[in-house]
PDB file of N, CA and C in Angstrom:
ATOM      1  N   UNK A   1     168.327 132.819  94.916  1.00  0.00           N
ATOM      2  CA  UNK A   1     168.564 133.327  93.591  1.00  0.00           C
ATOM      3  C   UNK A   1     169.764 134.265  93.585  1.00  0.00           C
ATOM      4  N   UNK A   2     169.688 135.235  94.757  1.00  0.00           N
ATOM      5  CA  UNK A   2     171.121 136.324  94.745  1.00  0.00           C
ATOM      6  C   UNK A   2     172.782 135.477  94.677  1.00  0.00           C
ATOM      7  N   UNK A   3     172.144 134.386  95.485  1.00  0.00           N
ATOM      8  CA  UNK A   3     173.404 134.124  96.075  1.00  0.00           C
ATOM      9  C   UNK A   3     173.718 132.955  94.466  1.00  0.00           C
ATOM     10  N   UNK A   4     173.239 132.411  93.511  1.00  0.00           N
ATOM     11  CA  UNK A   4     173.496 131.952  92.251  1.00  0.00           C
ATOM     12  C   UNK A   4     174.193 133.432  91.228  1.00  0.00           C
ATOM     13  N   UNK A   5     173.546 133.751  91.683  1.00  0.00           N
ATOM     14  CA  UNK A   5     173.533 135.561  90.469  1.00  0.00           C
ATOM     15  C   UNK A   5     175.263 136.047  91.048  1.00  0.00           C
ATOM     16  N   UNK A   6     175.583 135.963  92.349  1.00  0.00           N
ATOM     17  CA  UNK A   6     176.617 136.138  92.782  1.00  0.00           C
ATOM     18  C   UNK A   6     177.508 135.901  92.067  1.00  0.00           C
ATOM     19  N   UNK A   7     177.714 134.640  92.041  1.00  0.00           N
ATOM     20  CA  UNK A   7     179.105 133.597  91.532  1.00  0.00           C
ATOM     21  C   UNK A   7     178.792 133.568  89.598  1.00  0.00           C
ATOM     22  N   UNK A   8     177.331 134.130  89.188  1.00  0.00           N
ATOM     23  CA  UNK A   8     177.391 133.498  87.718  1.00  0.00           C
ATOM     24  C   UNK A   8     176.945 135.126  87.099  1.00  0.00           C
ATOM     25  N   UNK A   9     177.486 135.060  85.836  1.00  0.00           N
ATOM     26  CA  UNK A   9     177.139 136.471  85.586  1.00  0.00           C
ATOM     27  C   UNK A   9     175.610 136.822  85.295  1.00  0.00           C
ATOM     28  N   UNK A  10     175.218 135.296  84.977  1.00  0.00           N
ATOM     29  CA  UNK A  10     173.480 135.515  84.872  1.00  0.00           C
ATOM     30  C   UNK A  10     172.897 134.169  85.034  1.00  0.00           C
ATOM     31  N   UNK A  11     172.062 133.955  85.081  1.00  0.00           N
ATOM     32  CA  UNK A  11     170.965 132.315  85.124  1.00  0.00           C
ATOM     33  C   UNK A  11     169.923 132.373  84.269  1.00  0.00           C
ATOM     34  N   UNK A  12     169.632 130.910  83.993  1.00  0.00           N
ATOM     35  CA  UNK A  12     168.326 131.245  83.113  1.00  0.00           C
ATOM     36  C   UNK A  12     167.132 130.481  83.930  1.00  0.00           C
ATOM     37  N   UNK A  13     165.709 130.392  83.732  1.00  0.00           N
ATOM     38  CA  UNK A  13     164.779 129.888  84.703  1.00  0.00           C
ATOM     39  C   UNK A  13     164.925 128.541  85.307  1.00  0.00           C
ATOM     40  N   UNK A  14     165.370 127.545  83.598  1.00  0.00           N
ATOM     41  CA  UNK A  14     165.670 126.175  83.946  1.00  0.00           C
ATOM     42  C   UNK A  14     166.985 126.046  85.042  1.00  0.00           C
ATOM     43  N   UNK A  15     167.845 126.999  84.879  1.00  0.00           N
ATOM     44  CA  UNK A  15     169.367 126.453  86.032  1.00  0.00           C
ATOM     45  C   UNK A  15     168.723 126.874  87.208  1.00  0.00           C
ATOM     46  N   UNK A  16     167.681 128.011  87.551  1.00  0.00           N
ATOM     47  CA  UNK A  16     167.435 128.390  88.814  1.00  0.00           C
ATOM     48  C   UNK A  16     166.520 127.067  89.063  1.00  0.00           C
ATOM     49  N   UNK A  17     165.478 126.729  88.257  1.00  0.00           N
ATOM     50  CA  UNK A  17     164.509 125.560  88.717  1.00  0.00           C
ATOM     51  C   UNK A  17     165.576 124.187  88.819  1.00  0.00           C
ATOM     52  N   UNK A  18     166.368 124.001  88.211  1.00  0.00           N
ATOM     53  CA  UNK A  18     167.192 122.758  89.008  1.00  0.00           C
ATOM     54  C   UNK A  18     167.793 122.774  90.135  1.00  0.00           C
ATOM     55  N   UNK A  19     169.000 123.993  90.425  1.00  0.00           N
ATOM     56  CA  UNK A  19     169.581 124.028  91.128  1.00  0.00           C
ATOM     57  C   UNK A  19     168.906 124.541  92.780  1.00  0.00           C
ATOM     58  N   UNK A  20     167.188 124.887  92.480  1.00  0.00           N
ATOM     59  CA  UNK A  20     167.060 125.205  94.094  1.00  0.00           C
ATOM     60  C   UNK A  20     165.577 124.608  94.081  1.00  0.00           C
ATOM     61  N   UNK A  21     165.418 123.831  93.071  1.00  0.00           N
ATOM     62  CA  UNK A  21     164.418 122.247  93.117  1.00  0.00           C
ATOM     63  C   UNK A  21     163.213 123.365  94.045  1.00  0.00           C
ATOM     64  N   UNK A  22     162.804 124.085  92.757  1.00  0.00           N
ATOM     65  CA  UNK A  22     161.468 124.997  93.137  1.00  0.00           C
ATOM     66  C   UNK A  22     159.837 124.933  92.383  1.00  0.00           C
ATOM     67  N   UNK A  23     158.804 125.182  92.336  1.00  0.00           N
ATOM     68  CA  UNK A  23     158.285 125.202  91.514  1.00  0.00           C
ATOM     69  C   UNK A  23     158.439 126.329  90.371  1.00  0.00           C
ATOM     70  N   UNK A  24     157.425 126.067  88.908  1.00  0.00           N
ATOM     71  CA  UNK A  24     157.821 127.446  88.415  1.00  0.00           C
ATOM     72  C   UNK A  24     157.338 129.201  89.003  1.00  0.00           C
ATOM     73  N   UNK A  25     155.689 128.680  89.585  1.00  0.00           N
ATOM     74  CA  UNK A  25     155.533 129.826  90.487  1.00  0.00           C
ATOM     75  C   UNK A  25     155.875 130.532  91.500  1.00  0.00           C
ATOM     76  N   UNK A  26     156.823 129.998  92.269  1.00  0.00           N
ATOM     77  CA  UNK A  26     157.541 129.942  93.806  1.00  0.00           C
ATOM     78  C   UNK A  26     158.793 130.874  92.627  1.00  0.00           C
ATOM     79  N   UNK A  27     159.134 130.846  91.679  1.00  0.00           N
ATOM     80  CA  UNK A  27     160.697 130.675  91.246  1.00  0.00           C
ATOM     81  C   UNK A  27     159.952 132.159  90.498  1.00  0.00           C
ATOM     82  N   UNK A  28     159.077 132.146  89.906  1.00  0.00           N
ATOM     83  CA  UNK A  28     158.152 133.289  89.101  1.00  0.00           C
ATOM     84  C   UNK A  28     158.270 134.857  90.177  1.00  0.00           C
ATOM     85  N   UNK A  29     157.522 133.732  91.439  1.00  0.00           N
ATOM     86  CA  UNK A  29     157.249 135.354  92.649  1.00  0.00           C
ATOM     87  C   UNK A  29     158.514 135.853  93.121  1.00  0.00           C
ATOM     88  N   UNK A  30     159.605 135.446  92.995  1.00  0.00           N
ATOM     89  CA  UNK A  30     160.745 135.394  93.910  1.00  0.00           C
ATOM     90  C   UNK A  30     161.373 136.530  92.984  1.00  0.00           C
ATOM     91  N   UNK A  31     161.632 135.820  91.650  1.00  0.00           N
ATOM     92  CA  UNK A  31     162.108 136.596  90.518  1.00  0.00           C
ATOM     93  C   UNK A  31     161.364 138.185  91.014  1.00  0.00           C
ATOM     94  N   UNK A  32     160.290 138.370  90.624  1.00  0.00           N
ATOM     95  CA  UNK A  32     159.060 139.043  90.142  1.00  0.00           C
ATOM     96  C   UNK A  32     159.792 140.513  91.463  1.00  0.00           C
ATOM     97  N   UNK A  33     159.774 139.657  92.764  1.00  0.00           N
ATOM     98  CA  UNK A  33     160.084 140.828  94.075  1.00  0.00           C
ATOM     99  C   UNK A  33     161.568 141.121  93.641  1.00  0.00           C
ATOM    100  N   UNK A  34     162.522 140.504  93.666  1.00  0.00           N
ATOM    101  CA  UNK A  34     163.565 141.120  92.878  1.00  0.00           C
ATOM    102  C   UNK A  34     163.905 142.211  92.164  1.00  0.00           C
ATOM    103  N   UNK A  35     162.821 141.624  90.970  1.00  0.00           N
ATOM    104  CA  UNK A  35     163.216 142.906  90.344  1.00  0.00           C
ATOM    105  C   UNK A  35     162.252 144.141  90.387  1.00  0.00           C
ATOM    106  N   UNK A  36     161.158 143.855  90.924  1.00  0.00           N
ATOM    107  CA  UNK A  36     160.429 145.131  91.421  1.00  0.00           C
ATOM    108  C   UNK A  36     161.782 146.308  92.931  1.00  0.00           C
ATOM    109  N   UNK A  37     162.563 145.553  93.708  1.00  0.00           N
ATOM    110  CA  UNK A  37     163.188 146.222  94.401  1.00  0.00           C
ATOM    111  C   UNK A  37     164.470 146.234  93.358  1.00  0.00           C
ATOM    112  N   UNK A  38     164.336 145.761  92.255  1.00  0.00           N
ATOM    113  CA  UNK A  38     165.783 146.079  91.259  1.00  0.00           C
ATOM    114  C   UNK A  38     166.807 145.844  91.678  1.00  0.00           C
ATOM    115  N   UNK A  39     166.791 144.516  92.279  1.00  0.00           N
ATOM    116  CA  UNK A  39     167.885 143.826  92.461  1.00  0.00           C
ATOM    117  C   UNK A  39     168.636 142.838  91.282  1.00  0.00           C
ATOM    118  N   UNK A  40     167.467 142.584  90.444  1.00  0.00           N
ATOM    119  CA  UNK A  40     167.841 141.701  89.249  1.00  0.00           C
ATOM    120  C   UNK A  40     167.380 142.262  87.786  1.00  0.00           C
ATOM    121  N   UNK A  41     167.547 142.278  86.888  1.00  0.00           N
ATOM    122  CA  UNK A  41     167.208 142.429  85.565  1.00  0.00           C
ATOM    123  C   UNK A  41     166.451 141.097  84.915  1.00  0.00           C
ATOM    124  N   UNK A  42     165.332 141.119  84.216  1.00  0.00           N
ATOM    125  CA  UNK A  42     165.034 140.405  83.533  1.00  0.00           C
ATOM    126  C   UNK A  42     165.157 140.335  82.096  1.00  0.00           C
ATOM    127  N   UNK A  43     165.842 139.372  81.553  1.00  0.00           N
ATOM    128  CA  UNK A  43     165.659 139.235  79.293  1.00  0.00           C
ATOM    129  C   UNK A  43     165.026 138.535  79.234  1.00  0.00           C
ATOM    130  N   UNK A  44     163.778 138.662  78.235  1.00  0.00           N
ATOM    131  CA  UNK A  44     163.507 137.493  77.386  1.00  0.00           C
ATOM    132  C   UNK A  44     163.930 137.544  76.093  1.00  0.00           C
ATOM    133  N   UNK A  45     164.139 136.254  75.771  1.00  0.00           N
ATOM    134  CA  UNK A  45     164.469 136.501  74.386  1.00  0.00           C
ATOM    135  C   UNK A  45     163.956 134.532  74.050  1.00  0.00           C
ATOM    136  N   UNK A  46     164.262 134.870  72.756  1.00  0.00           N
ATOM    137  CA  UNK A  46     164.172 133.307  71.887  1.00  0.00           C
ATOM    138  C   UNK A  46     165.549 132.464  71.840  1.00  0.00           C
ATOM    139  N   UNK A  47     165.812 131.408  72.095  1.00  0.00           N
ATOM    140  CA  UNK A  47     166.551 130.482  71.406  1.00  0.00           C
ATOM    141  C   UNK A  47     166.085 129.467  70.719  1.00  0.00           C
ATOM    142  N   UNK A  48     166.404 129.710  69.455  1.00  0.00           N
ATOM    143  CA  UNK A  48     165.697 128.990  68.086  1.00  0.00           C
ATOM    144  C   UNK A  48     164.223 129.810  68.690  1.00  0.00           C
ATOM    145  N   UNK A  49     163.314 128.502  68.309  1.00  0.00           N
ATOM    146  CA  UNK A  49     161.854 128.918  68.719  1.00  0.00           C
ATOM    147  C   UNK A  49     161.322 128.751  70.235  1.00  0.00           C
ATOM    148  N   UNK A  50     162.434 128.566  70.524  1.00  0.00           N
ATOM    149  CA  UNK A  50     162.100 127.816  72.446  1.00  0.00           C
ATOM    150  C   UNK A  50     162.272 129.686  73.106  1.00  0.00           C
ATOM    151  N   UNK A  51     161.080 129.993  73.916  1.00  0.00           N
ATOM    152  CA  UNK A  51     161.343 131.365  74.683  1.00  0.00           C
ATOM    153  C   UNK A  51     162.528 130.924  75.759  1.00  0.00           C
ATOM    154  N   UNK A  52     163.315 132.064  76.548  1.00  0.00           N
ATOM    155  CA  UNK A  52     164.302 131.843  77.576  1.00  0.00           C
ATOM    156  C   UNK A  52     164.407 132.935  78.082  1.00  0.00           C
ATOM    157  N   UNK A  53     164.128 132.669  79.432  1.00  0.00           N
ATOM    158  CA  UNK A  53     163.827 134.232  80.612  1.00  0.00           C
ATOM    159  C   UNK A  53     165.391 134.082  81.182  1.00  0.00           C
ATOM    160  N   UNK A  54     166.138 135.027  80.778  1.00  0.00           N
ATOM    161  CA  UNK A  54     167.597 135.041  81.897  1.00  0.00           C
ATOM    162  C   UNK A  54     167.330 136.203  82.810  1.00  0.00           C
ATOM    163  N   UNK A  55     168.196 135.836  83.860  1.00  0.00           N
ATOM    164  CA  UNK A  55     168.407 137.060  84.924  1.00  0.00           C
ATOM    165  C   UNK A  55     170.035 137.167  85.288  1.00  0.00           C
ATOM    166  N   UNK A  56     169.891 138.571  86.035  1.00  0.00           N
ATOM    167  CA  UNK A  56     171.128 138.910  86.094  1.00  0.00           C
ATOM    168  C   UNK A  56     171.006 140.079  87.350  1.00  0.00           C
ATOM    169  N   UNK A  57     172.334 139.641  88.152  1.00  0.00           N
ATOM    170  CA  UNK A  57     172.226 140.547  89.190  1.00  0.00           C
ATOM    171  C   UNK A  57     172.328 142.400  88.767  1.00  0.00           C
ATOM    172  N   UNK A  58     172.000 143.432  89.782  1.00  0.00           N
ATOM    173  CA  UNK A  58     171.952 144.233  89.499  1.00  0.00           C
ATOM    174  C   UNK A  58     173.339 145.126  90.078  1.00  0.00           C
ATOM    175  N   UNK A  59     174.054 145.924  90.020  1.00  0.00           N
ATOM    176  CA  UNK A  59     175.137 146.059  91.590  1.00  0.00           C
ATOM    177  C   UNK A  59     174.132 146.780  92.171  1.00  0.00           C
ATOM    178  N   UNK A  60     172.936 146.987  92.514  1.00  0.00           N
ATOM    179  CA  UNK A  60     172.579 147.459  93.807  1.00  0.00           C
ATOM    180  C   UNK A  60     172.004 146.485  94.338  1.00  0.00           C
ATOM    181  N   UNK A  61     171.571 145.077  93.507  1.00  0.00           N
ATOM    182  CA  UNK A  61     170.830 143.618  93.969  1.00  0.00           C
ATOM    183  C   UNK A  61     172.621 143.360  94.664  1.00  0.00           C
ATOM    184  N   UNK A  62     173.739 143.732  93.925  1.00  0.00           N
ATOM    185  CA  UNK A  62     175.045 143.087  94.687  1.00  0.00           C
ATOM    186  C   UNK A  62     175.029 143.573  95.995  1.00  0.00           C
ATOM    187  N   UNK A  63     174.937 144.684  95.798  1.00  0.00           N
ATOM    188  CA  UNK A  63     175.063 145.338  97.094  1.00  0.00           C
ATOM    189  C   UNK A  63     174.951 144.890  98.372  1.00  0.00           C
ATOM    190  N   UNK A  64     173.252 145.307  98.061  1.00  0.00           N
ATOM    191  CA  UNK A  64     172.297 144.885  99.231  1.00  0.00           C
ATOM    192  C   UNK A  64     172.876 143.035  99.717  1.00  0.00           C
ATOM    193  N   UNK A  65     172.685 142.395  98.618  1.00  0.00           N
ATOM    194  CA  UNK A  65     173.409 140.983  98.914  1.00  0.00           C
ATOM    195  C   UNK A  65     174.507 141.025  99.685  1.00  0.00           C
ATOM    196  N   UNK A  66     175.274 141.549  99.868  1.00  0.00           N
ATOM    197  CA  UNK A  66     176.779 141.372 100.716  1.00  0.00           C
ATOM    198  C   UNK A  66     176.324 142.267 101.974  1.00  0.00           C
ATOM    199  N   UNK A  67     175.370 143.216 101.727  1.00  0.00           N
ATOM    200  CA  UNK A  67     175.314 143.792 103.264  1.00  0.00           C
ATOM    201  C   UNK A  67     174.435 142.559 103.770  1.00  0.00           C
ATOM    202  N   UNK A  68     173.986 142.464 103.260  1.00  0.00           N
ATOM    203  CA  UNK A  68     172.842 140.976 103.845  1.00  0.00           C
ATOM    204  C   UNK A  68     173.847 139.792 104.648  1.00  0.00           C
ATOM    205  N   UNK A  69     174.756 139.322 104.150  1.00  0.00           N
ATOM    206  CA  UNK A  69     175.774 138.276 103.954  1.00  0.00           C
ATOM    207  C   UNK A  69     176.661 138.649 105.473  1.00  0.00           C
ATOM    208  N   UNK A  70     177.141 140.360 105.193  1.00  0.00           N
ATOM    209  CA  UNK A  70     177.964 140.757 106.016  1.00  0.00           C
ATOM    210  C   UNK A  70     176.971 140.489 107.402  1.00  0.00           C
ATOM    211  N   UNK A  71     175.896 141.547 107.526  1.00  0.00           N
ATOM    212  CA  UNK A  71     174.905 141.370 108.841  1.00  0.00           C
ATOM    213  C   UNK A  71     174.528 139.722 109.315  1.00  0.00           C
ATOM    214  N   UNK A  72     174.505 138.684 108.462  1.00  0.00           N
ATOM    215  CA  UNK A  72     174.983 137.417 108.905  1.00  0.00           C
ATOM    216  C   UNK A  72     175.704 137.096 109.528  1.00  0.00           C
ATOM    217  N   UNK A  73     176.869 137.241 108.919  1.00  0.00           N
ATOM    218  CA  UNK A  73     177.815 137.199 109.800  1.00  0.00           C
ATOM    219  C   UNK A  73     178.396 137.633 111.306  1.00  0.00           C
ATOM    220  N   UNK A  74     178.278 138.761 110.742  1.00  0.00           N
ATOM    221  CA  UNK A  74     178.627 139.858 112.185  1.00  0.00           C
ATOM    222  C   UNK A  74     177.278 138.817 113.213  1.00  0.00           C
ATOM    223  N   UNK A  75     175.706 138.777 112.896  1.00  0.00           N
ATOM    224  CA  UNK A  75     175.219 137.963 114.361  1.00  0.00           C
ATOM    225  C   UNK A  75     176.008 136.294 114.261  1.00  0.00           C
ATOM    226  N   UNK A  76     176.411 135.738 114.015  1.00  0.00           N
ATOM    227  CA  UNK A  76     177.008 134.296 113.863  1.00  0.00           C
ATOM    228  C   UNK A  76     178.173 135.319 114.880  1.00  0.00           C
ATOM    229  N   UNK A  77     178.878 135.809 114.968  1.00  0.00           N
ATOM    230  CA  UNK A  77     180.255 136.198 115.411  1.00  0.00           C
ATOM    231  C   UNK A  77     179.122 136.256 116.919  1.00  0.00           C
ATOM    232  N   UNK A  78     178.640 136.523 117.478  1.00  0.00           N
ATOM    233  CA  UNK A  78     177.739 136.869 118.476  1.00  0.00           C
ATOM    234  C   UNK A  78     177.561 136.139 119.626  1.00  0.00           C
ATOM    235  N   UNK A  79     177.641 134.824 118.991  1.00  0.00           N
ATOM    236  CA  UNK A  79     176.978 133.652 119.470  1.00  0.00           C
ATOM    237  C   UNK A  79     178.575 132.656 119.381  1.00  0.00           C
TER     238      UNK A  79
END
C-alpha cells in the first residue's frame, strides 16, 4: 500500500484491491494498522450514491517508508 501511496497522491479501495489482487479484509487490516501508526489518512466520502474510502500517505507514513526502502537497500549492498 506505501509503496502505491508513494508514486500517487492518494488511492481509493478499488485501485488498491486491483492492483495488489487482495481480499477486501486482508486490504481492510492493512489499511486499519496504517493508520493506527499514522502512516496513512483515511476519507470517506460519497460519489453520487456509491460510498468511496480514499487513502493517502502521511509524511511521517513517507518517512518511515524510505527509511524502510533505504535499510533495504543498504542489506542488498551486503551481500
Amino acid at each position: 500500500m506505501m509503496s502505491i501511496l508513494m508514486v500517487n497522491e492518494y488511492a481509493d479501495f478499488n485501485m488498491f484491491k486491483e492492483l495488489l489482487d487482495v481480499t477486501d479484509g486482508n486490504l481492510a487490516s492493512h489499511a486499519k494498522a496504517l493508520e493506527k501508526e499514522a502512516y496513512i489518512v483515511v476519507e470517506k466520502r460519497f460519489i453520487g450514491r456509491k460510498p468511496n474510502t480514499r487513502y493517502a500517505a502521511t509524511p511521517l507514513g513517507k518517512e518511515a517508508f524510505k527509511k524502510h526502502i533505504d535499510a533495504l537497500e543498504n542489506l542488498i549492498k551486503k551481500f
